[in-house]
Protein backbone atom coordinates (compact mmCIF):
# COMPACT_ATOMS: atom_id res chain seq x y z
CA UNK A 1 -24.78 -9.65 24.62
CA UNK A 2 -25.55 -8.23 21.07
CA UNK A 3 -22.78 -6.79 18.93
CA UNK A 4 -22.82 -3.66 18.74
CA UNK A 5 -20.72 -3.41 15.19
CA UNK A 6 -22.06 -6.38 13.55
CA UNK A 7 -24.07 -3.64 10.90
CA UNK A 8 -20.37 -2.08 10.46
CA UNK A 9 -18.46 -5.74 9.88
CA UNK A 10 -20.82 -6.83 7.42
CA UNK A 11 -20.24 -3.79 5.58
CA UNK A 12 -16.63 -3.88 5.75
CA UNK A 13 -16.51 -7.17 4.61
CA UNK A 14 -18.70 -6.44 1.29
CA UNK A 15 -16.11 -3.08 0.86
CA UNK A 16 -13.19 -5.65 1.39
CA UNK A 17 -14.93 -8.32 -0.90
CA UNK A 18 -15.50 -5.32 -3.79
CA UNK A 19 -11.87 -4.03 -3.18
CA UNK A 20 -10.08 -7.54 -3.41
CA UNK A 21 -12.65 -8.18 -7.09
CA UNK A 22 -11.11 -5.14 -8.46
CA UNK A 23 -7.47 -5.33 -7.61
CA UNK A 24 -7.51 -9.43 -8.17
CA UNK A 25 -9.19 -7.90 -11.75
CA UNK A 26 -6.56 -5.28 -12.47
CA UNK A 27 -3.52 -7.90 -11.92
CA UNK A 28 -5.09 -10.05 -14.03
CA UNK A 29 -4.68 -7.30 -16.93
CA UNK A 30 -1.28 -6.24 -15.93
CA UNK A 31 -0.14 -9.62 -16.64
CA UNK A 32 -1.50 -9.09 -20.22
CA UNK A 33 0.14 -6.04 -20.90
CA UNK A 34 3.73 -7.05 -20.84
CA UNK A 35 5.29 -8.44 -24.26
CA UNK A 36 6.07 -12.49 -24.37
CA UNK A 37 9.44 -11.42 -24.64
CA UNK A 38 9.85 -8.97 -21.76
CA UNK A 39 13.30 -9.04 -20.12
CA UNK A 40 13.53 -7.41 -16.55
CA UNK A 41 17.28 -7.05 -17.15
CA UNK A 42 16.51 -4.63 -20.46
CA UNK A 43 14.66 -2.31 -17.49
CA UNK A 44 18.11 -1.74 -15.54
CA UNK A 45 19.78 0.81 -17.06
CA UNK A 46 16.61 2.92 -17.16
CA UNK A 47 15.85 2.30 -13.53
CA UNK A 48 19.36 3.18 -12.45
CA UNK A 49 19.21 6.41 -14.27
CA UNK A 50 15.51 7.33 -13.02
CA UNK A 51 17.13 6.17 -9.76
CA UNK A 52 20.12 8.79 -9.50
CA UNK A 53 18.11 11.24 -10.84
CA UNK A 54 15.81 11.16 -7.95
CA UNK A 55 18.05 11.05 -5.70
CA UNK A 56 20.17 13.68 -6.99
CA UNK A 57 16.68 16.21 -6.77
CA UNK A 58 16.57 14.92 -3.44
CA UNK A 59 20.14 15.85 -2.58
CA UNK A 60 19.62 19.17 -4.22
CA UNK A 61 16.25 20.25 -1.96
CA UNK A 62 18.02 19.30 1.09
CA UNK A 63 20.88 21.15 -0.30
CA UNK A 64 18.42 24.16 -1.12
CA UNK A 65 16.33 23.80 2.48
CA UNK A 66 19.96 23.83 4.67
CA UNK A 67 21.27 27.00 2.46
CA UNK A 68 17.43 28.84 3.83
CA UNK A 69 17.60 27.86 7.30
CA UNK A 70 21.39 28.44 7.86
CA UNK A 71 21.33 32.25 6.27
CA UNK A 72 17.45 33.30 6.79
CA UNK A 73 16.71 31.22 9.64
């Protein structure tokens, strides 16, 4: 019995070939990017703070969302 999607897997395996060549390529210059003397610790207090931030907008549209649906339902 003939396949029926053998057209369709050859072509998804070229798009999966091109897709892995390109994301195997952009690692390989995100490795170059960073300094020789990058320190993930330095990155803490930064993420932390983008951290609380985000969820403290979250917090706040939840907030926002209950005080709409309790009084104009």
């Amino acid at each position: 019995m003939k396949n029926k999607f053998a057209f369709i897997n050859k072509k998804l395996a070229a798009a999966s070939a091109a897709v892995s060549g390109v994301v195997l390529a952009g690692a390989a210059q995100a490795q170059s990017v960073l300094p020789i003397d990058f320190n993930m610790a330095d990155t803490n207090t930064d993420i932390i703070t983008v951290g609380g931030a985000m969820i403290g907008l979250a917090v706040t549209a939840v907030g926002i969302k209950w005080v709409k649906a309790t009084f104009f339902g």
